[in-house]
C-alpha atoms as a PDB file:
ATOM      1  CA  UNK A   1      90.851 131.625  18.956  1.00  0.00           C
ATOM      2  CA  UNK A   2      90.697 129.553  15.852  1.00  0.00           C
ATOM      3  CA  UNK A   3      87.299 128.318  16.793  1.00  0.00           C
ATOM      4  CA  UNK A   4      86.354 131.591  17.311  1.00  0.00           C
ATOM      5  CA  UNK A   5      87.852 132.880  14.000  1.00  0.00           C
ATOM      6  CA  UNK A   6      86.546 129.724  11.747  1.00  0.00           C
ATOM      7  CA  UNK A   7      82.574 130.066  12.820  1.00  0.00           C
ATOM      8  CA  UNK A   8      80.179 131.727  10.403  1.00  0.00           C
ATOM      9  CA  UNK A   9      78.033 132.664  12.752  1.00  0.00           C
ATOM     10  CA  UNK A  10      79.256 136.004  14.393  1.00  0.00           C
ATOM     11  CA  UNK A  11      81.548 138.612  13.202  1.00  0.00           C
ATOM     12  CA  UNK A  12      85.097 138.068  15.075  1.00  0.00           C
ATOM     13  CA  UNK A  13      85.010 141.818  16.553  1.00  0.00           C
ATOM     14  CA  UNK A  14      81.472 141.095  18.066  1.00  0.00           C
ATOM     15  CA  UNK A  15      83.058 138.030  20.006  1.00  0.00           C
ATOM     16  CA  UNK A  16      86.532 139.492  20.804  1.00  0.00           C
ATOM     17  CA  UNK A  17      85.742 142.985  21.443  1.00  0.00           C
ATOM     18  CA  UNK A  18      84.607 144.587  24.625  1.00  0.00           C
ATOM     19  CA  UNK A  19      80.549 145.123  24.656  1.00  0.00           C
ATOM     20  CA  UNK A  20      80.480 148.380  25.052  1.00  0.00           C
ATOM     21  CA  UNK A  21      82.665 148.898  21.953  1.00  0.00           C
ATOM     22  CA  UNK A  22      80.700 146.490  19.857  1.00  0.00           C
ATOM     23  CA  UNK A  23      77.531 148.370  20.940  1.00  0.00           C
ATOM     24  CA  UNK A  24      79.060 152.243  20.684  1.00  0.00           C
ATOM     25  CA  UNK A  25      78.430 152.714  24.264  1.00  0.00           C
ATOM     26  CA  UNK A  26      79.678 155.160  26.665  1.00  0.00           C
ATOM     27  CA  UNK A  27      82.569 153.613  29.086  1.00  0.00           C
ATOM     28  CA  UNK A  28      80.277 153.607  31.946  1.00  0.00           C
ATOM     29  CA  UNK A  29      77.094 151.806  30.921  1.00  0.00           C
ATOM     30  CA  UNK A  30      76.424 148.738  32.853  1.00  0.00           C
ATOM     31  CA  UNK A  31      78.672 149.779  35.502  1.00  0.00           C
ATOM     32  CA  UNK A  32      77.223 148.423  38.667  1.00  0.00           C
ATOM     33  CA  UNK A  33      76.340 145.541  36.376  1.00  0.00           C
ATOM     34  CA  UNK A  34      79.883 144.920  35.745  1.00  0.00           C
ATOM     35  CA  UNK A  35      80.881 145.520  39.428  1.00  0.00           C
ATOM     36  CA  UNK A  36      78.180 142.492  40.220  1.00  0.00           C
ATOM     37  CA  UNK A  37      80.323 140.620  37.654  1.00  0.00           C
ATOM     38  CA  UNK A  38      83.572 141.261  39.235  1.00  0.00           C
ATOM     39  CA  UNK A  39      82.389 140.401  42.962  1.00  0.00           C
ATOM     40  CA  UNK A  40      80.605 137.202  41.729  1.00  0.00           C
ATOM     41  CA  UNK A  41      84.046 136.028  40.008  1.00  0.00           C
ATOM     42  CA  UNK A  42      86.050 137.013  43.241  1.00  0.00           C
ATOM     43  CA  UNK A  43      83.697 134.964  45.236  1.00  0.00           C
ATOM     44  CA  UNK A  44      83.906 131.739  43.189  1.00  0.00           C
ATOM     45  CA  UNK A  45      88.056 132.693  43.260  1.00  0.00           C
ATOM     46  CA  UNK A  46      88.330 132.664  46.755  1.00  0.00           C
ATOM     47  CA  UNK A  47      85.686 129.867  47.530  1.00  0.00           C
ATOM     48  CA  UNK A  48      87.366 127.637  44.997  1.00  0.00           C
ATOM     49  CA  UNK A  49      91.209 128.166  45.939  1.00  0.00           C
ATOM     50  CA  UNK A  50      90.203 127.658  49.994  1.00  0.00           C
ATOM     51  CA  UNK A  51      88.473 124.270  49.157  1.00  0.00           C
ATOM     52  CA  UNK A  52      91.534 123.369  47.396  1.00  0.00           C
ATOM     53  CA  UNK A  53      93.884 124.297  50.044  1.00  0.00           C
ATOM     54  CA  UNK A  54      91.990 122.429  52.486  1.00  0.00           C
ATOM     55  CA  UNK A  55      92.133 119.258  50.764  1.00  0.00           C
ATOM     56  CA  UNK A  56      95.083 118.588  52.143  1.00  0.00           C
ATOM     57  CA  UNK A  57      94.001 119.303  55.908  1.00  0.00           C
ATOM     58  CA  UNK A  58      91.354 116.532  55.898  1.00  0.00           C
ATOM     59  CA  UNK A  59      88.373 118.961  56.698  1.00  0.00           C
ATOM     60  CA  UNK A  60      86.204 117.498  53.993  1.00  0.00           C
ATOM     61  CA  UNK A  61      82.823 118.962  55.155  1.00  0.00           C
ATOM     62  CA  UNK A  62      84.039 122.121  54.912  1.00  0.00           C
ATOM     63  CA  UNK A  63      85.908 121.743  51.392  1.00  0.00           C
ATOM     64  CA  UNK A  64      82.300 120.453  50.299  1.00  0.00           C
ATOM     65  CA  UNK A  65      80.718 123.623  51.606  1.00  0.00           C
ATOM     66  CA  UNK A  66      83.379 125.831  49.729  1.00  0.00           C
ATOM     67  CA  UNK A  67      83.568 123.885  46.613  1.00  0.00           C
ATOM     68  CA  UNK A  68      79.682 123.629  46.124  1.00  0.00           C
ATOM     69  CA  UNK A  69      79.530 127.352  47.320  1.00  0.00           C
ATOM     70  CA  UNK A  70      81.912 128.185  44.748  1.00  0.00           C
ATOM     71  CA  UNK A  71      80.425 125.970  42.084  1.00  0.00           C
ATOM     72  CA  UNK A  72      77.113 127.495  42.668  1.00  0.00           C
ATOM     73  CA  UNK A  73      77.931 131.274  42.333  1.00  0.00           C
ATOM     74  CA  UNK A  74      79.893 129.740  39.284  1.00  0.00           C
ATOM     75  CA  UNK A  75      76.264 129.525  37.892  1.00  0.00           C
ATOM     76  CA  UNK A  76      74.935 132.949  38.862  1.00  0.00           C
ATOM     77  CA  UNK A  77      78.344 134.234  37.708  1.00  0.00           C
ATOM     78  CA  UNK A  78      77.019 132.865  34.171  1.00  0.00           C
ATOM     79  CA  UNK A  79      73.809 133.726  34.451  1.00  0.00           C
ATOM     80  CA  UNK A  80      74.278 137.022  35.031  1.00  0.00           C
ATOM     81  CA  UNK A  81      77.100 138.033  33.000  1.00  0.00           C
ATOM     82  CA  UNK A  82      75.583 135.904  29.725  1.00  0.00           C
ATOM     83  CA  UNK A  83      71.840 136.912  30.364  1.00  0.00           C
ATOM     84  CA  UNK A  84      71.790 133.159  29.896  1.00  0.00           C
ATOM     85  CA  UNK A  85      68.191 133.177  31.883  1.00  0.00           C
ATOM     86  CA  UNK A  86      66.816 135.822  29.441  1.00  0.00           C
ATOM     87  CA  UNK A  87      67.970 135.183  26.102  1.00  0.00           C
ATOM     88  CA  UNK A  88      70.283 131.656  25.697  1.00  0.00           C
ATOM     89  CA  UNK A  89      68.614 129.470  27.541  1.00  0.00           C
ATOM     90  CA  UNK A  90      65.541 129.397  26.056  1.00  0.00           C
ATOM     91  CA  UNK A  91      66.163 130.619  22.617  1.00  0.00           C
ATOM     92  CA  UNK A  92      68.899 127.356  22.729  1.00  0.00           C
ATOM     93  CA  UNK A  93      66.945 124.820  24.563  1.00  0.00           C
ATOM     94  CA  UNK A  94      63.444 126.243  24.594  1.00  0.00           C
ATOM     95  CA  UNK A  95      62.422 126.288  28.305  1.00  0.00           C
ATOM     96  CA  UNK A  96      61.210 129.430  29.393  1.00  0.00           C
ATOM     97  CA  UNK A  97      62.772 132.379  31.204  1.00  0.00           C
ATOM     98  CA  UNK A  98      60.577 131.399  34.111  1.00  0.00           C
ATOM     99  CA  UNK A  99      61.592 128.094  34.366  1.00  0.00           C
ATOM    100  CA  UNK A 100      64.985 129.121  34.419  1.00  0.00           C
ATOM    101  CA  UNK A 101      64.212 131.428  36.822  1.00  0.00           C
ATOM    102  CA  UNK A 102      62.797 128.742  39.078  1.00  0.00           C
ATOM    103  CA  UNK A 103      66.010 126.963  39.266  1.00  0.00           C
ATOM    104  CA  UNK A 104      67.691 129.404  41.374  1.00  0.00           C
ATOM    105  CA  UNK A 105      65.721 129.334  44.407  1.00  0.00           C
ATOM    106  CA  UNK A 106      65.437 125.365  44.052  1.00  0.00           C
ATOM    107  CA  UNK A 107      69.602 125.218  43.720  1.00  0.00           C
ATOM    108  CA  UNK A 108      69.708 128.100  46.437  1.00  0.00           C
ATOM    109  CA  UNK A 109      67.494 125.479  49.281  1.00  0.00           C
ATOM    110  CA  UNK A 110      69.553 122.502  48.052  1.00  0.00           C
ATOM    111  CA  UNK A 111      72.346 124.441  49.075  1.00  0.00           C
ATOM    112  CA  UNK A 112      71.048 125.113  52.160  1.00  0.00           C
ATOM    113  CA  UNK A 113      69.850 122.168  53.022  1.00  0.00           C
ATOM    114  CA  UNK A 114      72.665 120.468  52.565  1.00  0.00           C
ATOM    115  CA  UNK A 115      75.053 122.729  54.503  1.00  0.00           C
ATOM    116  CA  UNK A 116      72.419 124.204  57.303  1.00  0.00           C
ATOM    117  CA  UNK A 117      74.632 122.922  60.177  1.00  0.00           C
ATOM    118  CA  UNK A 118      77.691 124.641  58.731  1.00  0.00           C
ATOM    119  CA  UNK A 119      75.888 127.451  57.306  1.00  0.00           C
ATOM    120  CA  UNK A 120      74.458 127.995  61.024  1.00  0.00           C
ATOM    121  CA  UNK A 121      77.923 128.269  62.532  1.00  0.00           C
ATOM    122  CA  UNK A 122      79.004 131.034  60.681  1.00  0.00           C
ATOM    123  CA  UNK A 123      77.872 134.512  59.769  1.00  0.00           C
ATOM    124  CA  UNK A 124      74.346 133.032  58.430  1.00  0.00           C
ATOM    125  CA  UNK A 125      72.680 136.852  58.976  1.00  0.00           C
ATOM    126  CA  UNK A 126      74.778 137.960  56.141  1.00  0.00           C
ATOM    127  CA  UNK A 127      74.020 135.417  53.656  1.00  0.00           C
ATOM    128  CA  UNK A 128      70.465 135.443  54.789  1.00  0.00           C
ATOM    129  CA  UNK A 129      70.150 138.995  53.845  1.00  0.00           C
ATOM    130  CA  UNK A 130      71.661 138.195  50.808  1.00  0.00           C
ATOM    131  CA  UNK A 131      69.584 136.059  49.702  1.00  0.00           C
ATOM    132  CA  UNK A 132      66.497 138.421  50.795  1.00  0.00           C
ATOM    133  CA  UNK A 133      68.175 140.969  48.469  1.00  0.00           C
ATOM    134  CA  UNK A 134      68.409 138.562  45.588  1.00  0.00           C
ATOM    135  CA  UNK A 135      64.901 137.395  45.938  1.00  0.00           C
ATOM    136  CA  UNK A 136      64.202 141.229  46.277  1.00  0.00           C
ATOM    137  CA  UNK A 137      65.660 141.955  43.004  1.00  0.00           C
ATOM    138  CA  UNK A 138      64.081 138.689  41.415  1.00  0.00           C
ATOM    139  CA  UNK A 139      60.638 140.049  42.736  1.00  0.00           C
ATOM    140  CA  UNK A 140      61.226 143.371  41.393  1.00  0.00           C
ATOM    141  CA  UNK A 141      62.036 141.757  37.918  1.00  0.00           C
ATOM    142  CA  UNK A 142      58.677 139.906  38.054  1.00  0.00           C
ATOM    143  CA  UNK A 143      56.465 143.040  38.331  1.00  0.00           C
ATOM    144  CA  UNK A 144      58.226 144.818  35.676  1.00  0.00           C
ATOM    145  CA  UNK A 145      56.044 147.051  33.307  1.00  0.00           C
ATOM    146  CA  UNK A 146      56.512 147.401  29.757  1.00  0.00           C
ATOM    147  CA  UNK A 147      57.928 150.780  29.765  1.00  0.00           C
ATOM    148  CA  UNK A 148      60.541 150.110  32.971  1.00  0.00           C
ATOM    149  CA  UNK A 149      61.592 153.379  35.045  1.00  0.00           C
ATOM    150  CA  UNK A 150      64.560 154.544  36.472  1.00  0.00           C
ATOM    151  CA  UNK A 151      63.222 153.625  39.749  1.00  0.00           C
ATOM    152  CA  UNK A 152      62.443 150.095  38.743  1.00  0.00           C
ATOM    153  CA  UNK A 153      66.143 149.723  37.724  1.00  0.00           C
ATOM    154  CA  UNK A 154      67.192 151.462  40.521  1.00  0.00           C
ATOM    155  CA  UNK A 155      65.237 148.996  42.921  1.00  0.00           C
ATOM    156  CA  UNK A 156      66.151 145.687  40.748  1.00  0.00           C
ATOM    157  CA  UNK A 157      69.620 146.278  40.200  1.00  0.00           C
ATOM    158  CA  UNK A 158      70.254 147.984  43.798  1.00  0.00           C
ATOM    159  CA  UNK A 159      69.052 144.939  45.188  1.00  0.00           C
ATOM    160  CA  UNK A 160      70.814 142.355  43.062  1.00  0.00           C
ATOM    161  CA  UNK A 161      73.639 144.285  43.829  1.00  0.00           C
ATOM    162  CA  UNK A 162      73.234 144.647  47.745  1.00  0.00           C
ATOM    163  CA  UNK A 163      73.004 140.524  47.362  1.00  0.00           C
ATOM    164  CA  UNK A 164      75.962 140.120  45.088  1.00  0.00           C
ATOM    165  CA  UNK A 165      77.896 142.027  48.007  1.00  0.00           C
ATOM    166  CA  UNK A 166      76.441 140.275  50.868  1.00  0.00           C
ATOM    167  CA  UNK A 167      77.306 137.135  48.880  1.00  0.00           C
ATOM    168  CA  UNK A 168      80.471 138.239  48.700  1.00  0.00           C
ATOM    169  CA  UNK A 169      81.224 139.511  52.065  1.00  0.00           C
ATOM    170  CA  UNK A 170      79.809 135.997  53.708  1.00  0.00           C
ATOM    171  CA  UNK A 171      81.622 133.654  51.641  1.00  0.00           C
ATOM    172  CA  UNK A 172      84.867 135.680  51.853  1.00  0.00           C
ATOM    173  CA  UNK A 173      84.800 135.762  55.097  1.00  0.00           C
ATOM    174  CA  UNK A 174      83.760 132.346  55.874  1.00  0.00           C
ATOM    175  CA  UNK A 175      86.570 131.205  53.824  1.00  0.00           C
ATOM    176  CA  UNK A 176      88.812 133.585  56.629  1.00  0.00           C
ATOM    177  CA  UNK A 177      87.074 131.528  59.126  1.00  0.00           C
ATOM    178  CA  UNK A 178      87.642 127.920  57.689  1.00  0.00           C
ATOM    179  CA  UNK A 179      91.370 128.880  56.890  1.00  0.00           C
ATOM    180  CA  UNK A 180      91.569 129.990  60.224  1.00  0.00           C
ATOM    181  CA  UNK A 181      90.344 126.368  61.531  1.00  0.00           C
ATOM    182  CA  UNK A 182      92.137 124.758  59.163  1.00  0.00           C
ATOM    183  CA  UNK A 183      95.376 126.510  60.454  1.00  0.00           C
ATOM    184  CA  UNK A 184      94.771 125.571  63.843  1.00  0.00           C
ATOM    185  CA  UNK A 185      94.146 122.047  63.286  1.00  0.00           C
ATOM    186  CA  UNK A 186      97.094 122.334  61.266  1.00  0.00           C
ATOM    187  CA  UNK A 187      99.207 123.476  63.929  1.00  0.00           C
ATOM    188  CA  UNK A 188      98.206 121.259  67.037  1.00  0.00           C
ATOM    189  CA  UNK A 189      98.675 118.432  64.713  1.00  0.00           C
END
């Protein structure tokens, strides 16, 4: 808080505040934004605590699968709560919203690449359609006019939403699944 109080940069109540209050809005804008937010943290929570419970249970393959799982939505988590591939990104490091962009899909099939024989033993529908409703929203983003209607955020946001939940709902209860193994093992041990 010192740091945050000694830069010259930003007014203190624009950093400590909430948003909303900072921008005089109502308590309810960006409210499925800020649901996204919530789910995304949950799922790095819970993907992060099981791969450190099951370091003790020697099941490294799937601690790697959790911890990079949880790692990655770490990322999104950022992304999408500090606009980082709109605004930071490239007004800090100069690459371009669209290479920024990019990276997503290419982190998203080194995931899966890496973990397709784990991935395919558990609920893989779920995060498949997750994905497809990420991409969905990405896609939506891409053919976005100048003047942007309530249907275009309706269709962008629903589906980045829809993804954030299917996200959600696959690693949460894959992590159910690998605790569940993990017990087991534990037990006949």
């Amino acid at each position: 808080m010192i740091a945050v109080y000694a830069q010259p940069y930003v007014e203190i109540g624009d950093l400590t505040r909430d948003a909303i209050s900072v921008a005089e809005g109502r308590f309810y804008y960006g409210l499925v934004s800020n649901l996204g937010i919530l789910l995304w943290c949950a799922t790095a929570a819970i993907c992060l605590f099981t791969a450190v419970l099951l370091k003790d249970w020697k099941l490294t393959y799937h601690r790697n699968f959790l911890l990079s799982g949880g790692l990655l939505t770490i990322v999104l988590l950022m992304d999408d709560f500090f606009l980082l591939h709109e605004a930071a990104i490239p007004m800090l490091l100069g690459i371009g919203e669209k290479y920024v962009i990019s990276m997503y899909p290419l982190l998203m099939v080194l995931f899966l690449a890496c973990f397709i024989n784990k991935i395919l033993n558990t609920g893989y529908l779920v995060l498949l359609s997750a994905l497809c409703f990420l991409g969905l929203s990405v896609l939506t983003d891409a053919f976005e006019t100048k003047v942007a209607s309530e249907t275009f955020y309706l269709l962008e946001e629903g589906f980045k939403f829809m993804g954030i939940v299917g996200w959600f709902y696959y690693f949460t209860s894959t992590c159910l699944l690998v605790q569940n193994i993990a017990m087991k093992k534990k037990l006949y041990q």
